[in-house]
N, C-alpha and C. Protein backbone atom coordinates (compact mmCIF):
# COMPACT_ATOMS: atom_id res chain seq x y z
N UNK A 1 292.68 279.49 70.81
CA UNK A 1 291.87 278.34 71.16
C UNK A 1 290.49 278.84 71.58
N UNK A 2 289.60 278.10 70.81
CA UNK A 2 288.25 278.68 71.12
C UNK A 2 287.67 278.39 72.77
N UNK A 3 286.75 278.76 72.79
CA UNK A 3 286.27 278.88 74.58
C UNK A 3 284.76 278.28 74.38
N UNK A 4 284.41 277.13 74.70
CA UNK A 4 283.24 276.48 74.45
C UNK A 4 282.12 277.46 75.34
N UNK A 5 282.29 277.63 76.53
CA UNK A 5 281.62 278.54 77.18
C UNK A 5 281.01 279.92 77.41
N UNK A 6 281.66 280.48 76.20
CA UNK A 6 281.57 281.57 75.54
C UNK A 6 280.10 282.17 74.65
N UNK A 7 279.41 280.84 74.04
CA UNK A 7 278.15 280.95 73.32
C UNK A 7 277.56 279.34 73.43
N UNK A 8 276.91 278.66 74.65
CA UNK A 8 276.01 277.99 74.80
C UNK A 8 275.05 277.79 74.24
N UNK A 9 274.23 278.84 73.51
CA UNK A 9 273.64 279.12 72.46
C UNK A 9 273.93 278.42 71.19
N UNK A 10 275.05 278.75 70.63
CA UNK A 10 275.88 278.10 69.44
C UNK A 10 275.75 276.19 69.64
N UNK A 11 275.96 275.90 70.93
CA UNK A 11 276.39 274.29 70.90
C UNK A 11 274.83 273.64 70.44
N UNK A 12 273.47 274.66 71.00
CA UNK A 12 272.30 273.63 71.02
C UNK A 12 271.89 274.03 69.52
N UNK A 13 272.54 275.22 68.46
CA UNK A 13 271.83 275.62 67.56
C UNK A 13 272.66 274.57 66.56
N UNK A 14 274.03 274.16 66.59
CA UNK A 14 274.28 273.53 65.89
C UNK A 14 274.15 271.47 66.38
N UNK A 15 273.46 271.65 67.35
CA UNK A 15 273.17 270.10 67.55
C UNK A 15 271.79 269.93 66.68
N UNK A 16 270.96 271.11 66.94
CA UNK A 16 269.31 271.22 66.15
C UNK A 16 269.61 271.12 65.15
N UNK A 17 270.61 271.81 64.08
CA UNK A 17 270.57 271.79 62.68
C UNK A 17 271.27 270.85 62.52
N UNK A 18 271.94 269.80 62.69
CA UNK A 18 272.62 268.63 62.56
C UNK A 18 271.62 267.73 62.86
N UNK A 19 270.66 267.77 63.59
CA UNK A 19 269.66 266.78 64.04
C UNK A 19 268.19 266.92 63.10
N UNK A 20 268.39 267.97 62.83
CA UNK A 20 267.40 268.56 61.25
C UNK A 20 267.50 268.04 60.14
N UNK A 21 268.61 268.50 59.48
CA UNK A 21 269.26 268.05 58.32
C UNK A 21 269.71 266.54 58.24
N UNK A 22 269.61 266.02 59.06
CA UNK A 22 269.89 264.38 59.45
C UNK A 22 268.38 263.73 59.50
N UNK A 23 267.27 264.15 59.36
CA UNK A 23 266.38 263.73 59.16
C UNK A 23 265.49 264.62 58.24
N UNK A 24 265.94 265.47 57.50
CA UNK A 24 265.48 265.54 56.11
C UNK A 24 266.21 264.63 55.54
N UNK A 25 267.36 264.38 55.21
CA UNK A 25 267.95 263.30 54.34
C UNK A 25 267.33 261.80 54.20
N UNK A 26 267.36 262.13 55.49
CA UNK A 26 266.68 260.62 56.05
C UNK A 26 265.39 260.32 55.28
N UNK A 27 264.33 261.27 55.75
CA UNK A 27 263.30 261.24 54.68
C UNK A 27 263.55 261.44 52.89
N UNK A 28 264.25 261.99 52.51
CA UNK A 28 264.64 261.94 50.98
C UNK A 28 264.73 260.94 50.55
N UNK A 29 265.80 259.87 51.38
CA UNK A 29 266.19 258.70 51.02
C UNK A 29 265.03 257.46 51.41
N UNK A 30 264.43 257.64 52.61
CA UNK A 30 263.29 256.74 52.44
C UNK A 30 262.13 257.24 51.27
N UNK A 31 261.80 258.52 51.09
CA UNK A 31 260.58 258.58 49.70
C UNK A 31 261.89 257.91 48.54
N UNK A 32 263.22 258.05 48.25
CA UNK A 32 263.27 257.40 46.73
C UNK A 32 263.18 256.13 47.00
N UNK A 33 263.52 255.08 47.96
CA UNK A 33 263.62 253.93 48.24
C UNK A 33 262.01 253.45 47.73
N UNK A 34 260.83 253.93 48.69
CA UNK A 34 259.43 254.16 48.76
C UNK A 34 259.19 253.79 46.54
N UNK A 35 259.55 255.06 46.57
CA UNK A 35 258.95 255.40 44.93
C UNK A 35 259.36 254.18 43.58
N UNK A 36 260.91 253.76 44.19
CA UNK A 36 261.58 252.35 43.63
C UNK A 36 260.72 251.44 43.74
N UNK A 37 260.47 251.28 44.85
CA UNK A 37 259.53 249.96 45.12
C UNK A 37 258.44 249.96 44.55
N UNK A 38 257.56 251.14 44.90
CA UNK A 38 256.85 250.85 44.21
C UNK A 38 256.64 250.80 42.15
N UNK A 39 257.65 251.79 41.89
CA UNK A 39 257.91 251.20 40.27
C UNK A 39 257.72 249.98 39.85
N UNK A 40 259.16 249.19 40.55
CA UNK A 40 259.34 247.49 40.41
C UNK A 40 258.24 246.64 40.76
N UNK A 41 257.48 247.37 41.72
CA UNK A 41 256.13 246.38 42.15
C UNK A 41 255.30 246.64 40.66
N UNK A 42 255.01 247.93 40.14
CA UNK A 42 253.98 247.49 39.00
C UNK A 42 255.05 247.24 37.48
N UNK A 43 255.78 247.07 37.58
CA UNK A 43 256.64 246.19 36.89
C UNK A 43 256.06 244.55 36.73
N UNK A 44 256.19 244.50 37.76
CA UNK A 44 256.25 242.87 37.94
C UNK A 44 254.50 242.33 38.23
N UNK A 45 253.79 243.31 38.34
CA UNK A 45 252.03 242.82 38.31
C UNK A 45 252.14 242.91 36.80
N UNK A 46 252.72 243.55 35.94
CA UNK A 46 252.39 243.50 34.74
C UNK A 46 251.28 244.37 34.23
N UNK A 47 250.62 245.66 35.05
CA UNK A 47 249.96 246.53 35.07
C UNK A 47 250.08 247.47 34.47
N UNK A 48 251.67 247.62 34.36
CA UNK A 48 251.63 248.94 33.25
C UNK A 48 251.10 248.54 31.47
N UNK A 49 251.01 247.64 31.48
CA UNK A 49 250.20 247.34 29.45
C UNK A 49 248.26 247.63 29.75
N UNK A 50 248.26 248.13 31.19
CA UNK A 50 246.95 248.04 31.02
C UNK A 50 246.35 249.43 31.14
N UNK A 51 244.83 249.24 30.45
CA UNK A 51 244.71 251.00 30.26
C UNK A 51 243.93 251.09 31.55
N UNK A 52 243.32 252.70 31.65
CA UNK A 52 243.00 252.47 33.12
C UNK A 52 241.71 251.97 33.09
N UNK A 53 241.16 251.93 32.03
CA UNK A 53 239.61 251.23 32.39
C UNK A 53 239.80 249.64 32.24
N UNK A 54 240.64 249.54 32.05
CA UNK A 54 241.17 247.86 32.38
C UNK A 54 241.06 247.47 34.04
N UNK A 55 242.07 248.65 34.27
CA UNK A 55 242.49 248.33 35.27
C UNK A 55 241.54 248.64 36.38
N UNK A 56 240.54 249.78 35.88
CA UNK A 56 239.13 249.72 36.65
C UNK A 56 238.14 248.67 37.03
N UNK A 57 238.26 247.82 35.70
CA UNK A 57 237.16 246.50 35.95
C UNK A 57 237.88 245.81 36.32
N UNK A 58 239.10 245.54 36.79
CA UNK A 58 239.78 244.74 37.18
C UNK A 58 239.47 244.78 38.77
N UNK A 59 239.58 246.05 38.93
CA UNK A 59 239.36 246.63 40.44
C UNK A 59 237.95 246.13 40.53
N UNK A 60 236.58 246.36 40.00
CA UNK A 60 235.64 245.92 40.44
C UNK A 60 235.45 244.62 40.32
N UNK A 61 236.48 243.90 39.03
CA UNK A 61 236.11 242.20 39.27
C UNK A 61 236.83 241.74 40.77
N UNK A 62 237.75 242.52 40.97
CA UNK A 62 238.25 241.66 42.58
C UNK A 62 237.45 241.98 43.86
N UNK A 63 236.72 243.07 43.53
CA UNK A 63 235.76 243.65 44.70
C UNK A 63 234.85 242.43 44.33
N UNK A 64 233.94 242.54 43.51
CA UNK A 64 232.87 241.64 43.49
C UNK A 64 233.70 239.92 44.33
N UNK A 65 234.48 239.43 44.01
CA UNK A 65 234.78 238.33 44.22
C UNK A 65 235.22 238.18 45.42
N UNK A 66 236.03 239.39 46.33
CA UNK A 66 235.86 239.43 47.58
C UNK A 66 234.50 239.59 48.01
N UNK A 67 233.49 239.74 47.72
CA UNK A 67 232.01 240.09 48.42
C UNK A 67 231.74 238.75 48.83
N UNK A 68 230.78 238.78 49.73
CA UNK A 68 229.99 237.44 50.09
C UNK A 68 228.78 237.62 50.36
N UNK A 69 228.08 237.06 49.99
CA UNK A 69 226.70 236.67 49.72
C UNK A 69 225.76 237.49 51.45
């Protein structure tokens, strides 16, 4: 039977790497979630048929039209 008291050391090194590795995952899974979304978002603007200098004057026609005088 093991002896917890034996390597104190051991209990905080494996709480750190459990508390590590529990938030790399964490982050993995929020960037693919992140990267989904945003796919389906230019899915659905309908942006991907456009080339990028489309999508350039597009950018400056909405700037101009946000401006005010």
């Amino acid at each position: 039977m093991p002896v917890s008291e034996a390597q104190p050391l051991t209990i905080v090194y494996m709480a750190g790497s459990i508390a590590i590795s529990g938030l790399f995952f964490l982050n993995m899974f929020v960037g693919v979630v992140i990267s989904t979304f945003k796919r389906e978002k230019e899915k659905l603007s309908h942006s991907t048929l456009l080339t990028p200098l489309e999508r350039d004057y597009l950018e400056a026609c909405t700037l101009a039209y946000k401006c005010q005088p």
